[in-house]
PDB file of N, CA and C in Angstrom:
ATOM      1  N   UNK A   1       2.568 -10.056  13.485  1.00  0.00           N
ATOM      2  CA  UNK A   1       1.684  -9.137  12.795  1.00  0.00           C
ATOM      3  C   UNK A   1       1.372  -9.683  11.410  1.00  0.00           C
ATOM      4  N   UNK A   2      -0.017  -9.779  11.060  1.00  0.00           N
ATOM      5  CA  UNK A   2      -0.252 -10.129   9.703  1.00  0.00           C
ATOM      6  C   UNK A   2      -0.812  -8.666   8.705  1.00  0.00           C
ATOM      7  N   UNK A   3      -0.608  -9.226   7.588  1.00  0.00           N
ATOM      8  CA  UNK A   3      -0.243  -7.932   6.972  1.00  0.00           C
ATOM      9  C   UNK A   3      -1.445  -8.075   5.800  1.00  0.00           C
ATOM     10  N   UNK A   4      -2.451  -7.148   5.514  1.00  0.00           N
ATOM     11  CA  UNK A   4      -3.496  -7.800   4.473  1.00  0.00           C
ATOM     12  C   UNK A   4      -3.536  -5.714   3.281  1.00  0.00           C
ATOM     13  N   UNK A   5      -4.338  -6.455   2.497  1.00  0.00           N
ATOM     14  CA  UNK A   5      -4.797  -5.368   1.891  1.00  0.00           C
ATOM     15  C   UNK A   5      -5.815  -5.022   1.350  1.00  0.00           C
ATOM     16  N   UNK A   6      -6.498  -3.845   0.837  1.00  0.00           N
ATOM     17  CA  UNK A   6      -8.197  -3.183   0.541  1.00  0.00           C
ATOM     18  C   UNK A   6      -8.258  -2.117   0.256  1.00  0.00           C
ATOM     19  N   UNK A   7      -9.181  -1.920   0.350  1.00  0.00           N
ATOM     20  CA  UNK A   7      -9.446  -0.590  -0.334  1.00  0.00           C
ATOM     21  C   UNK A   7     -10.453   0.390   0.457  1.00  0.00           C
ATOM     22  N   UNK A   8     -10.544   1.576   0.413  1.00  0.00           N
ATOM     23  CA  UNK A   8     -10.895   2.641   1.706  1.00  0.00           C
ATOM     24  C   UNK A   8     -12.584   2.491   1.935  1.00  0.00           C
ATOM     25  N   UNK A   9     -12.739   2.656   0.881  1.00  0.00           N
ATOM     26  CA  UNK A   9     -14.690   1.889   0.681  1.00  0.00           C
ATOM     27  C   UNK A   9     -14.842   0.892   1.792  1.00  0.00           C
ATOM     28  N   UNK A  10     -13.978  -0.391   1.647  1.00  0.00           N
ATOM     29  CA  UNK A  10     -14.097  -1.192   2.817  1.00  0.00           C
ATOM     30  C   UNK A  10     -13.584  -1.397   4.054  1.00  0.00           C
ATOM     31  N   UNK A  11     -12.798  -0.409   4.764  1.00  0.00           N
ATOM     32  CA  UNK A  11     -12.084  -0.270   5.976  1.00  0.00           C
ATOM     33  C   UNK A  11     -12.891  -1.059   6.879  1.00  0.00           C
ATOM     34  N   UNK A  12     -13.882  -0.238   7.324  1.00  0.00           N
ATOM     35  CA  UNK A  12     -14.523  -0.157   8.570  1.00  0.00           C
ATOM     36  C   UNK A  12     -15.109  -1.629   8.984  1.00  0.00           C
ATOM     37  N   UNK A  13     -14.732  -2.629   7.467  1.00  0.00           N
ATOM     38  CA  UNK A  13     -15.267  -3.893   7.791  1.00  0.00           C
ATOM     39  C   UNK A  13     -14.616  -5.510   8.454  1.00  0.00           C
ATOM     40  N   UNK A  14     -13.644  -3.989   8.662  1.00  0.00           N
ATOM     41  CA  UNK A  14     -12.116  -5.359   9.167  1.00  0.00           C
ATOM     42  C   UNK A  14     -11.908  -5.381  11.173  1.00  0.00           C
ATOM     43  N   UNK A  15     -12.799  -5.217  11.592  1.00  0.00           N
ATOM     44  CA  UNK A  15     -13.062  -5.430  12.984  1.00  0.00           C
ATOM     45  C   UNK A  15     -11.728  -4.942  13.568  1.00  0.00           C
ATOM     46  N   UNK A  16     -10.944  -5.741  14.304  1.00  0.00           N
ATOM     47  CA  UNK A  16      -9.866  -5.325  14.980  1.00  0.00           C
ATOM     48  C   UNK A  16      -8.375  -4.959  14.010  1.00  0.00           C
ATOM     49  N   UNK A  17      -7.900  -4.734  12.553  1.00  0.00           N
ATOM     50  CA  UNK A  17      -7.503  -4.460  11.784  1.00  0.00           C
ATOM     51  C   UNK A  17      -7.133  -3.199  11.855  1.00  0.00           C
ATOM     52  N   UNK A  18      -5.814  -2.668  12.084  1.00  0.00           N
ATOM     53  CA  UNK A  18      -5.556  -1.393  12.331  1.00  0.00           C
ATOM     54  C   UNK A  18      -5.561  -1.171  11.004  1.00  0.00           C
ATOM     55  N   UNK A  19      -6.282   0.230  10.163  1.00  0.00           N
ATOM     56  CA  UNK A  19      -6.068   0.783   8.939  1.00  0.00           C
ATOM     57  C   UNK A  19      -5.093   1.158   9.067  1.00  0.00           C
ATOM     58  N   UNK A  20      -4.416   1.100   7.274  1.00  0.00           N
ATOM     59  CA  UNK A  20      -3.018   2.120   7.169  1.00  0.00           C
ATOM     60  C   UNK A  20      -3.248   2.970   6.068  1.00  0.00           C
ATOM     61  N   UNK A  21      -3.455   3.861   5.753  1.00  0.00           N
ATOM     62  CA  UNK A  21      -3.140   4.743   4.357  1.00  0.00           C
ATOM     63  C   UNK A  21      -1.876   4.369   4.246  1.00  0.00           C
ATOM     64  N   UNK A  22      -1.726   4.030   2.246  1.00  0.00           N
ATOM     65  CA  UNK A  22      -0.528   4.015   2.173  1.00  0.00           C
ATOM     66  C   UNK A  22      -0.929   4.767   0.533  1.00  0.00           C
ATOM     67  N   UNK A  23      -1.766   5.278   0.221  1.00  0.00           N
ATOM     68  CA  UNK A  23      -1.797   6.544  -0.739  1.00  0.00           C
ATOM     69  C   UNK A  23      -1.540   8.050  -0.620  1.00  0.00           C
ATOM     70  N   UNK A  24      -1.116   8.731  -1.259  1.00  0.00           N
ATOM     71  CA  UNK A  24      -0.548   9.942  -1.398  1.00  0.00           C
ATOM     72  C   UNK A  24      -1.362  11.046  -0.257  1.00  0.00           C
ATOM     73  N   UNK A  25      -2.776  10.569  -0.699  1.00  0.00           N
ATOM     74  CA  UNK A  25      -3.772  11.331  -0.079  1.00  0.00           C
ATOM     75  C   UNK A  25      -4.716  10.362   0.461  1.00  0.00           C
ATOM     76  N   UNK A  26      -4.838  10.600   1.525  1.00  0.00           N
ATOM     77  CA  UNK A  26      -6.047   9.410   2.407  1.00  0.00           C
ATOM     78  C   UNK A  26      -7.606  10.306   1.876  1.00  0.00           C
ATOM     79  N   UNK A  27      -8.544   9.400   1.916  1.00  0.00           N
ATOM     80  CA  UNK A  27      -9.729  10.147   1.782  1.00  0.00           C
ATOM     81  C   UNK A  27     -10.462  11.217   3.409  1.00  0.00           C
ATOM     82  N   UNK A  28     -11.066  11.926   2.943  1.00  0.00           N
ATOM     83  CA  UNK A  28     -10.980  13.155   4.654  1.00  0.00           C
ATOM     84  C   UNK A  28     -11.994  12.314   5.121  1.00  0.00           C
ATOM     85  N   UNK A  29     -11.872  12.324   6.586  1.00  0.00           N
ATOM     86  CA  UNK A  29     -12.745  11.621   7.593  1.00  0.00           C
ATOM     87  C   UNK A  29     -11.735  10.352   7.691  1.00  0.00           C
ATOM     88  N   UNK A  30     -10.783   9.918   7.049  1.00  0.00           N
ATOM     89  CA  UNK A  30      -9.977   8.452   7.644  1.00  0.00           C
ATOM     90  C   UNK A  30      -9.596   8.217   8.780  1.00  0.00           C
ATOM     91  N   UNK A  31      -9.676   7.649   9.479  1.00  0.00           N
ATOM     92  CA  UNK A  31      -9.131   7.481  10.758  1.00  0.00           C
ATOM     93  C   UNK A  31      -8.302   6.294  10.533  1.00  0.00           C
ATOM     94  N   UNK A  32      -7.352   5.959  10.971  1.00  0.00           N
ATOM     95  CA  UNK A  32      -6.212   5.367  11.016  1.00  0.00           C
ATOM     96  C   UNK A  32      -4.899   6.104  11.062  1.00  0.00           C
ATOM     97  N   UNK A  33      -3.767   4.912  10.634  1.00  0.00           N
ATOM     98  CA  UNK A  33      -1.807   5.131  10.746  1.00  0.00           C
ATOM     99  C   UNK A  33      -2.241   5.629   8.813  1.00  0.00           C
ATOM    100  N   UNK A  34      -1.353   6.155   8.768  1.00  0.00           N
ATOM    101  CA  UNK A  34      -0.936   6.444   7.638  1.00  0.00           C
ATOM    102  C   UNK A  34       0.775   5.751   7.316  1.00  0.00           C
ATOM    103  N   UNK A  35       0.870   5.572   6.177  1.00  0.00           N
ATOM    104  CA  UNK A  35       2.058   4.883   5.779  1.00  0.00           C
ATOM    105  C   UNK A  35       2.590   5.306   4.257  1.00  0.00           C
ATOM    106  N   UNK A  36       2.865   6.631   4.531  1.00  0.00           N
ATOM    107  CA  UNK A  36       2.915   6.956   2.575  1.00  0.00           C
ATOM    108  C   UNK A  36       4.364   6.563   2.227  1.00  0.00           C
ATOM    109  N   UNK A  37       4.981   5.827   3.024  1.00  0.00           N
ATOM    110  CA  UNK A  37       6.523   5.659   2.459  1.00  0.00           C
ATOM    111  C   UNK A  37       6.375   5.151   0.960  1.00  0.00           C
ATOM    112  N   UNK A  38       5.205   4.426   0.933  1.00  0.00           N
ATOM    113  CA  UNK A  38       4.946   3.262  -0.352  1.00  0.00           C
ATOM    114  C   UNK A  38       3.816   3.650  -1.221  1.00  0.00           C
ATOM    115  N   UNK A  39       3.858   4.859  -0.810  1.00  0.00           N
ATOM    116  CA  UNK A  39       2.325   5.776  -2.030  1.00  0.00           C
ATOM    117  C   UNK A  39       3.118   6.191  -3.138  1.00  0.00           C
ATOM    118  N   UNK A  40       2.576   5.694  -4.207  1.00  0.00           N
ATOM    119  CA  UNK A  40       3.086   6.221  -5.561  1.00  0.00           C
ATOM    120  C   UNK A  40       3.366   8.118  -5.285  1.00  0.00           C
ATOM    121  N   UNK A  41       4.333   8.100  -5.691  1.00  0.00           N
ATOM    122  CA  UNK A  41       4.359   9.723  -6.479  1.00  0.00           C
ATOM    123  C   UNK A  41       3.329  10.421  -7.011  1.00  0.00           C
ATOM    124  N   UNK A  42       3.285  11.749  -7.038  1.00  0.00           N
ATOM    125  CA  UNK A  42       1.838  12.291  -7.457  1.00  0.00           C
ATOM    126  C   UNK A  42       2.595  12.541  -9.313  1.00  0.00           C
ATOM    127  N   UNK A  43       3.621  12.769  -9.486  1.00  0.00           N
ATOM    128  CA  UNK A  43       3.955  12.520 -11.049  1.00  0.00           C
ATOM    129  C   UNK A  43       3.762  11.262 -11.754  1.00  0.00           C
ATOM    130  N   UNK A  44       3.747  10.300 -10.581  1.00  0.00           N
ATOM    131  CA  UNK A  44       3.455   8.709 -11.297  1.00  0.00           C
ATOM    132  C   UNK A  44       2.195   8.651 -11.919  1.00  0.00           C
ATOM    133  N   UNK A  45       1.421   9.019 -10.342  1.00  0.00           N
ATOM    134  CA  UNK A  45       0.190   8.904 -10.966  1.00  0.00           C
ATOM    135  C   UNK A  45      -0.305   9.931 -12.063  1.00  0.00           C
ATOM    136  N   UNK A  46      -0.308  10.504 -12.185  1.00  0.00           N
ATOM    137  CA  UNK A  46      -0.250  11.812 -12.976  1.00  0.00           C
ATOM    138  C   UNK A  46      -0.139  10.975 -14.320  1.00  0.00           C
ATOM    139  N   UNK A  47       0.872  10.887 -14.423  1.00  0.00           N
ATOM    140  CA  UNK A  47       1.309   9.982 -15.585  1.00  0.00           C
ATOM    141  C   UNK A  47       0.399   8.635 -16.122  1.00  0.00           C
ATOM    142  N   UNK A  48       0.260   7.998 -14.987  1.00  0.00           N
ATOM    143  CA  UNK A  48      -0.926   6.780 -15.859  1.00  0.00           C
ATOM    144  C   UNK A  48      -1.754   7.209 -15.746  1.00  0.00           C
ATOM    145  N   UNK A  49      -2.805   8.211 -15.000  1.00  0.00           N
ATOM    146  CA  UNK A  49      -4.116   9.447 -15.792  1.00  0.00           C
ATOM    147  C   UNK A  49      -3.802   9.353 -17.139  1.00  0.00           C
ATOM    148  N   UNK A  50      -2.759  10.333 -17.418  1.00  0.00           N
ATOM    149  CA  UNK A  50      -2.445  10.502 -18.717  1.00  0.00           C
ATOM    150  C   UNK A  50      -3.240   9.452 -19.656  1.00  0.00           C
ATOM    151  N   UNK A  51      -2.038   8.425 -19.723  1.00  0.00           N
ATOM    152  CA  UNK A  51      -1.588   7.450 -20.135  1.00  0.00           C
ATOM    153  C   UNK A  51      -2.245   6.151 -20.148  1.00  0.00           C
ATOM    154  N   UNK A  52      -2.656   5.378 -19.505  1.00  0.00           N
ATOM    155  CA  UNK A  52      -3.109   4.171 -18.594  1.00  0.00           C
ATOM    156  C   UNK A  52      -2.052   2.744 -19.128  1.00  0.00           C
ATOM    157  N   UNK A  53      -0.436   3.246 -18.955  1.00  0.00           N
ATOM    158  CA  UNK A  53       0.367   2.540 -19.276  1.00  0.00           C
ATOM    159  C   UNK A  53       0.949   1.696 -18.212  1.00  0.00           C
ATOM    160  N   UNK A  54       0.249   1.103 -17.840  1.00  0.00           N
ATOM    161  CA  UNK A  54       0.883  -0.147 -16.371  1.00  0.00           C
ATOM    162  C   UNK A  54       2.176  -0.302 -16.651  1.00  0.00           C
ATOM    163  N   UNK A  55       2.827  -0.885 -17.482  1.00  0.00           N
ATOM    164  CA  UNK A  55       3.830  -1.380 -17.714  1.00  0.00           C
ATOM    165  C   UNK A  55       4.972  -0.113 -16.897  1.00  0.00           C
ATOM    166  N   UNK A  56       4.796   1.303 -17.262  1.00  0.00           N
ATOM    167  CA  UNK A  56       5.274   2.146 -17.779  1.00  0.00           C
ATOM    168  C   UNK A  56       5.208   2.714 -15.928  1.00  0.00           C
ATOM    169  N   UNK A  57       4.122   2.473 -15.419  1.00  0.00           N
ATOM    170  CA  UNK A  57       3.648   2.914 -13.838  1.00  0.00           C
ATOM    171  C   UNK A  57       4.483   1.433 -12.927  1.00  0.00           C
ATOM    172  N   UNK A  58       4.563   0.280 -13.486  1.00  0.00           N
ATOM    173  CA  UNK A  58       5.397  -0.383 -12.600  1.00  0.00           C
ATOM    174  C   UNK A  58       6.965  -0.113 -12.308  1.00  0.00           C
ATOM    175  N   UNK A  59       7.793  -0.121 -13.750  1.00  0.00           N
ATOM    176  CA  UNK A  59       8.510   0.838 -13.573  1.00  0.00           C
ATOM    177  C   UNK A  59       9.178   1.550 -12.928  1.00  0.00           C
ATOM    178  N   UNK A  60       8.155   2.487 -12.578  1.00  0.00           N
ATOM    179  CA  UNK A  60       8.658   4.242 -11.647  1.00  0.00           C
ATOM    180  C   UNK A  60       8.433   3.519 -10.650  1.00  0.00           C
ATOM    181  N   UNK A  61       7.040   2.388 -10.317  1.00  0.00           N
ATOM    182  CA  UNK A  61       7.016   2.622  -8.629  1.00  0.00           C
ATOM    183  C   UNK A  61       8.202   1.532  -8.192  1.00  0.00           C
ATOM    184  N   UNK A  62       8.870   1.220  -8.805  1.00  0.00           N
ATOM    185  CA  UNK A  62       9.673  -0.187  -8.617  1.00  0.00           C
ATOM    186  C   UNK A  62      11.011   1.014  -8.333  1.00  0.00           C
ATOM    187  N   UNK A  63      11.479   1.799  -8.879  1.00  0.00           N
ATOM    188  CA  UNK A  63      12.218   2.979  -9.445  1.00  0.00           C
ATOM    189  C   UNK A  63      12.247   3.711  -8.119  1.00  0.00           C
ATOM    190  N   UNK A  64      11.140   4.345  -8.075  1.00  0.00           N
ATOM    191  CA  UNK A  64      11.307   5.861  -7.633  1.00  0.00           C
ATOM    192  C   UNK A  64      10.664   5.596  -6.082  1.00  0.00           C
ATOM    193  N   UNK A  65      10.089   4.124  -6.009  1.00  0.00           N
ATOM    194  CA  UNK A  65       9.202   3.693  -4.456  1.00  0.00           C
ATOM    195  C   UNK A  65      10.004   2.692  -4.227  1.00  0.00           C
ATOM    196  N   UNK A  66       9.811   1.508  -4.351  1.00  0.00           N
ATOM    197  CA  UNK A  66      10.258   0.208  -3.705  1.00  0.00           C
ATOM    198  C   UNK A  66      12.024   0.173  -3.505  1.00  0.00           C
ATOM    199  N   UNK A  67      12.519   0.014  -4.521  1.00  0.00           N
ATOM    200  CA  UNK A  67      13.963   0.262  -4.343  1.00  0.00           C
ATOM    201  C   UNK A  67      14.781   0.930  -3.672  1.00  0.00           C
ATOM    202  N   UNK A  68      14.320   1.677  -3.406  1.00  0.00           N
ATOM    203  CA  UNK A  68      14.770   2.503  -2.105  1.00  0.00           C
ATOM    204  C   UNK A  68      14.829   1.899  -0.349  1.00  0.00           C
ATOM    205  N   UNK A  69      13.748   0.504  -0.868  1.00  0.00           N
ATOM    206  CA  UNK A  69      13.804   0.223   1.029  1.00  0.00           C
ATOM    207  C   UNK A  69      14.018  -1.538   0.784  1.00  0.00           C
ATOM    208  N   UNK A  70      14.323  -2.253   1.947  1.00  0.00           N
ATOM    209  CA  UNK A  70      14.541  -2.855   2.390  1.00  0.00           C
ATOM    210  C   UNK A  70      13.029  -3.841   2.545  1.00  0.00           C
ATOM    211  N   UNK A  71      12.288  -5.066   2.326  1.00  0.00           N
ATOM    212  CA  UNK A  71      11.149  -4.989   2.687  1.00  0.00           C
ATOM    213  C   UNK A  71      11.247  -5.780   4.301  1.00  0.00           C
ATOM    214  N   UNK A  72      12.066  -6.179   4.980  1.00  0.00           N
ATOM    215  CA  UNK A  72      12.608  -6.030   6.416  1.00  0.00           C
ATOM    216  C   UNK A  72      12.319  -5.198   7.105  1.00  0.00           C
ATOM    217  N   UNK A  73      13.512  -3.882   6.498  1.00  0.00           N
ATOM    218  CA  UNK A  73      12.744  -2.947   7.080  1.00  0.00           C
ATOM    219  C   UNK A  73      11.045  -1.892   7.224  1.00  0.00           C
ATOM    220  N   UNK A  74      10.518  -2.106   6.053  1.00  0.00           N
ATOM    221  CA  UNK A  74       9.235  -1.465   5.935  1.00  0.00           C
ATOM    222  C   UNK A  74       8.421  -2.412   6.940  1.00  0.00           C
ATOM    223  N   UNK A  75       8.057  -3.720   6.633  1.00  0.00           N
ATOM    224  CA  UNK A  75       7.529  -4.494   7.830  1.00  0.00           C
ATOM    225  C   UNK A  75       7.958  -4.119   9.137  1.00  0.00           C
ATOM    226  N   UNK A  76       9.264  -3.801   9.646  1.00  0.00           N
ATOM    227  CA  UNK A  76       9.611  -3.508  10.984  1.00  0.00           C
ATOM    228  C   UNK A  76       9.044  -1.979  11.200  1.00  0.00           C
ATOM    229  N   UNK A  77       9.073  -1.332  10.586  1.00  0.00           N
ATOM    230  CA  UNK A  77       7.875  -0.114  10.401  1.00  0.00           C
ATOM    231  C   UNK A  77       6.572  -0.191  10.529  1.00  0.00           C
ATOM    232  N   UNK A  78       6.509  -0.833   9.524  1.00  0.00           N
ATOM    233  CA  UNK A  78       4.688  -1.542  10.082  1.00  0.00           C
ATOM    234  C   UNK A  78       4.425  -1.614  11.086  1.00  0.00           C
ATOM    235  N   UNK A  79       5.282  -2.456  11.838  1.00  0.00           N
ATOM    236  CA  UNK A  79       5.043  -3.406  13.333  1.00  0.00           C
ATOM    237  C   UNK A  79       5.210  -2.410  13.840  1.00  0.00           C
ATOM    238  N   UNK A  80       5.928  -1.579  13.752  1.00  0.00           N
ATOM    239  CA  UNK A  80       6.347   0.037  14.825  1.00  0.00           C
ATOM    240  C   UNK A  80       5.081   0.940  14.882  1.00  0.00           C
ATOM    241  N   UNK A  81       4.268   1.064  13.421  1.00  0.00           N
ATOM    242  CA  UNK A  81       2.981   1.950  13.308  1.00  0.00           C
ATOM    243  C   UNK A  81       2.085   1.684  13.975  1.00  0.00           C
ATOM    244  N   UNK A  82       2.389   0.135  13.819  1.00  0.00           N
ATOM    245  CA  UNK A  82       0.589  -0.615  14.634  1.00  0.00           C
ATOM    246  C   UNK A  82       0.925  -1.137  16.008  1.00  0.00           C
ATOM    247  N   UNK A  83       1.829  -1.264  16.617  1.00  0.00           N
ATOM    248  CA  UNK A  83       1.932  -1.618  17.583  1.00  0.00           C
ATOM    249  C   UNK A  83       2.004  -3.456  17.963  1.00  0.00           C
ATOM    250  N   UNK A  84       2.546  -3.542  16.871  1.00  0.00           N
ATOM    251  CA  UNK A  84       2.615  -5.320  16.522  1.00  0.00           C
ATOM    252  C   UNK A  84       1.198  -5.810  15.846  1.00  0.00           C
ATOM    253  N   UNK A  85       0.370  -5.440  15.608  1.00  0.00           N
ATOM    254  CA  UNK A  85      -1.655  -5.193  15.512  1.00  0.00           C
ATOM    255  C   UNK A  85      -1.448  -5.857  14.091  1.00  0.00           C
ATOM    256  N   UNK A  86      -2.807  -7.025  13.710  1.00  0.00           N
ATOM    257  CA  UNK A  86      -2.696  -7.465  12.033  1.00  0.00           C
ATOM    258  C   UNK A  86      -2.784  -5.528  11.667  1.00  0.00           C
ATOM    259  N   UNK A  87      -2.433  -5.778  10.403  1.00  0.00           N
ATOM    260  CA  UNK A  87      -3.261  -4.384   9.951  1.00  0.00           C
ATOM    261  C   UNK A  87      -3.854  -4.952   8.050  1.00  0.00           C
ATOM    262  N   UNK A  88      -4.198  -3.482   8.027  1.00  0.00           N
ATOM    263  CA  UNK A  88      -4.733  -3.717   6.104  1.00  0.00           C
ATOM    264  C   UNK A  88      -4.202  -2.055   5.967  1.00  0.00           C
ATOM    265  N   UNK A  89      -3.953  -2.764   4.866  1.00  0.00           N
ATOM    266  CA  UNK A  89      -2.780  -1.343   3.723  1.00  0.00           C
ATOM    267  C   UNK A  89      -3.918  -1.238   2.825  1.00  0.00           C
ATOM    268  N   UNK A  90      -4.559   0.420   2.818  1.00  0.00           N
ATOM    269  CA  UNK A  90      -5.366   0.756   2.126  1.00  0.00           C
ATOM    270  C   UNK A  90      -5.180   1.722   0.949  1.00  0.00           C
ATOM    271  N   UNK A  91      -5.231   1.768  -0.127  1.00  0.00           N
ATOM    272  CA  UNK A  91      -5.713   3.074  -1.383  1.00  0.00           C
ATOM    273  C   UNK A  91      -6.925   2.632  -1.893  1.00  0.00           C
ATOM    274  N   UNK A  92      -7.159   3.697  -3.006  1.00  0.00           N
ATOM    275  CA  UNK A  92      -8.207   4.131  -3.650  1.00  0.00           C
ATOM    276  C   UNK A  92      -8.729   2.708  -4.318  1.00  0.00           C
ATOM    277  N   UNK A  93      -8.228   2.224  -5.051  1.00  0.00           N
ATOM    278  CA  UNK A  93      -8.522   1.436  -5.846  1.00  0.00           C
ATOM    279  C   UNK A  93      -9.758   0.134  -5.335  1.00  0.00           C
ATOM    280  N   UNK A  94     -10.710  -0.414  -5.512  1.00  0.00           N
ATOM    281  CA  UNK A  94     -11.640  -1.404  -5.594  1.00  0.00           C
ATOM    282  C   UNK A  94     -11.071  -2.559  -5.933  1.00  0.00           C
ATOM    283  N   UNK A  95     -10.671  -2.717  -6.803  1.00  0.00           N
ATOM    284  CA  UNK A  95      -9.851  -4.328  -7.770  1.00  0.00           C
ATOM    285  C   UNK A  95      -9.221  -3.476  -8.696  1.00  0.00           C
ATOM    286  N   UNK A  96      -8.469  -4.725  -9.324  1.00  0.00           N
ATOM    287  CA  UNK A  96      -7.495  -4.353 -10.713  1.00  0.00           C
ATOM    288  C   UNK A  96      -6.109  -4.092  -9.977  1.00  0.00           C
ATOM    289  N   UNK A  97      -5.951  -3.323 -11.366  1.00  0.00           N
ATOM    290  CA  UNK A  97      -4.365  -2.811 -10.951  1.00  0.00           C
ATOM    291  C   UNK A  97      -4.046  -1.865  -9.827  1.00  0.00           C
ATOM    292  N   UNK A  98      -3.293  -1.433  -9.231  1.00  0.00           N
ATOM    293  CA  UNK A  98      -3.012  -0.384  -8.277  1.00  0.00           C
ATOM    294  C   UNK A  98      -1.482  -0.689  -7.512  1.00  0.00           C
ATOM    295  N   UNK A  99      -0.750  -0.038  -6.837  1.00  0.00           N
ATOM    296  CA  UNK A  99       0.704   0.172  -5.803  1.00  0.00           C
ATOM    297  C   UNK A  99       0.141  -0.740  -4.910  1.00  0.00           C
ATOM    298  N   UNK A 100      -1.220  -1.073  -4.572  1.00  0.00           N
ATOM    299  CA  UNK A 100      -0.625  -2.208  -3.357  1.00  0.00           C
ATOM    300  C   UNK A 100      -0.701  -3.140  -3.362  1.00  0.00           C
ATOM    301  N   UNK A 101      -1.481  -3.483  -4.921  1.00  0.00           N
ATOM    302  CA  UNK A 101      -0.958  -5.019  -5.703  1.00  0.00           C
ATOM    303  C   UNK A 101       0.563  -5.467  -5.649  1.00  0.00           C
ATOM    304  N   UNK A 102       1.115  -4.254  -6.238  1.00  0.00           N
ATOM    305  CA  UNK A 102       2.611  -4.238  -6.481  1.00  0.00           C
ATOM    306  C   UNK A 102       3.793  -4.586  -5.519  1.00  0.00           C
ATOM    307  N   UNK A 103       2.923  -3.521  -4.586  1.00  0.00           N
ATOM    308  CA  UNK A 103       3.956  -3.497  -2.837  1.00  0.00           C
ATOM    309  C   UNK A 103       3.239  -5.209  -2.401  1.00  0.00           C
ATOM    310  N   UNK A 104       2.313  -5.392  -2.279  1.00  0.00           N
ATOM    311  CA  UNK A 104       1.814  -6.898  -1.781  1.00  0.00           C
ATOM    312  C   UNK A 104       3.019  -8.048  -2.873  1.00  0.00           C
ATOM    313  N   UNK A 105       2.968  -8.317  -4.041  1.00  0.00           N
ATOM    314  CA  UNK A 105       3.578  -8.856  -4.976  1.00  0.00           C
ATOM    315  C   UNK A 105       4.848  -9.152  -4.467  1.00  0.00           C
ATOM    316  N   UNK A 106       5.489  -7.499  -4.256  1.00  0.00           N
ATOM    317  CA  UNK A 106       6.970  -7.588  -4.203  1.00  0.00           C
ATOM    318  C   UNK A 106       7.581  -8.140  -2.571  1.00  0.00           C
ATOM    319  N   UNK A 107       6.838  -7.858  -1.862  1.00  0.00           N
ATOM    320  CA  UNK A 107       6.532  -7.789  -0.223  1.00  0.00           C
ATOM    321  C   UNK A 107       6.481  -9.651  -0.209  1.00  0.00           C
ATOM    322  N   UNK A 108       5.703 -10.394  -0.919  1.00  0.00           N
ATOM    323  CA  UNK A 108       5.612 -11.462  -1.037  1.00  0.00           C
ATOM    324  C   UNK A 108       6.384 -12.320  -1.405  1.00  0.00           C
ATOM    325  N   UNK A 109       7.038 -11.780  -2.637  1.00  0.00           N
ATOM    326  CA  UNK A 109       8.259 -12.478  -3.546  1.00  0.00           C
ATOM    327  C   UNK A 109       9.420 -12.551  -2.679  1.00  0.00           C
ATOM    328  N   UNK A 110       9.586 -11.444  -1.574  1.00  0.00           N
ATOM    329  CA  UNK A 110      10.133 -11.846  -0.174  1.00  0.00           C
ATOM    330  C   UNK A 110      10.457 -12.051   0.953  1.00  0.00           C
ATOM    331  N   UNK A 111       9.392 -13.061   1.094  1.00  0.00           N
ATOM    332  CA  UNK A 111       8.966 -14.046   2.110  1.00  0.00           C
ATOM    333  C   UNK A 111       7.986 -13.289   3.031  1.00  0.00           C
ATOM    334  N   UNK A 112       7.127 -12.318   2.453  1.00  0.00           N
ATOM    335  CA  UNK A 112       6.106 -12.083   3.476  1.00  0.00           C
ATOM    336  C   UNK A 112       4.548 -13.139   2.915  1.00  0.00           C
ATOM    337  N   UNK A 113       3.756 -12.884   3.646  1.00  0.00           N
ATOM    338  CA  UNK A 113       2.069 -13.269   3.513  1.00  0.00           C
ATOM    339  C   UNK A 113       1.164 -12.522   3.297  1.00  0.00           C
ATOM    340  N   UNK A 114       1.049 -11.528   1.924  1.00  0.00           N
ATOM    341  CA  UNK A 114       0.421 -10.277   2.190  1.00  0.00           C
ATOM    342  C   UNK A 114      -0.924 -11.106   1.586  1.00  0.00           C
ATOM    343  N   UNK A 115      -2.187 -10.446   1.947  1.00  0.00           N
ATOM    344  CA  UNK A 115      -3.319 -11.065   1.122  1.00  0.00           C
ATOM    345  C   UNK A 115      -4.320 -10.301   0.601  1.00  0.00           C
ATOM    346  N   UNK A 116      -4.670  -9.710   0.066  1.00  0.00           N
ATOM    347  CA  UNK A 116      -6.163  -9.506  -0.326  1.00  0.00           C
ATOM    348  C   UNK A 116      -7.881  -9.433   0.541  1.00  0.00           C
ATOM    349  N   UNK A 117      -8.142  -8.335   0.949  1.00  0.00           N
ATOM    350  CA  UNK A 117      -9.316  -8.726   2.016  1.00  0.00           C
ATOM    351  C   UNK A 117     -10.539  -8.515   0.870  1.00  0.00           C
TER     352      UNK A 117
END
């Protein structure tokens, strides 16, 4: 299973690509797996609204999201959601900063291939 990422604007352009929500709230009409194990907190986000303190939002999601799992196991989850299927891990975001920069980053740093669609 290969593992990519995007944003909800561009789903529908990934042909055989099982979508995943992995934000708090999927946008209505999504069709796909959902995967919020790795959706920021709604206080996180809340907080860089506020704020727009990255530093301060990596942090919590490193904190209060990632640390908590195994990235072994979340991939073996994956593969369980999609049915072994590439997929793309979707939120809100267009470019820049966002959680699935972060989850891709950290997901990468060990030993996965996450990429950017």
């Amino acid at each position: 299973m290969k593992i990519y990422t995007s944003y909800y604007a561009n789903y529908r352009n990934f042909g055989d690509l099982v979508p995943v929500a992995i934000s708090i709230w999927p946008p209505s009409g999504f069709v796909g797996k959902k995967f919020q194990l790795i959706a920021p907190t709604r206080e996180m986000l809340l907080d860089y609204k506020r704020t727009g303190d990255e530093e301060q939002y990596k942090k919590l999601y490193w904190y209060d999201v990632l640390r908590q799992y195994n990235p072994d196991d979340l991939a073996a989850e994956l593969n369980k959601l999609t049915g072994g299927k590439d997929c793309v891990l979707l939120c809100f975001e267009k470019t820049g900063f966002c959680h699935r920069h972060l989850f891709a980053t950290w997901m990468n740093k060990n030993g996965y291939n996450i990429t950017e669609l």
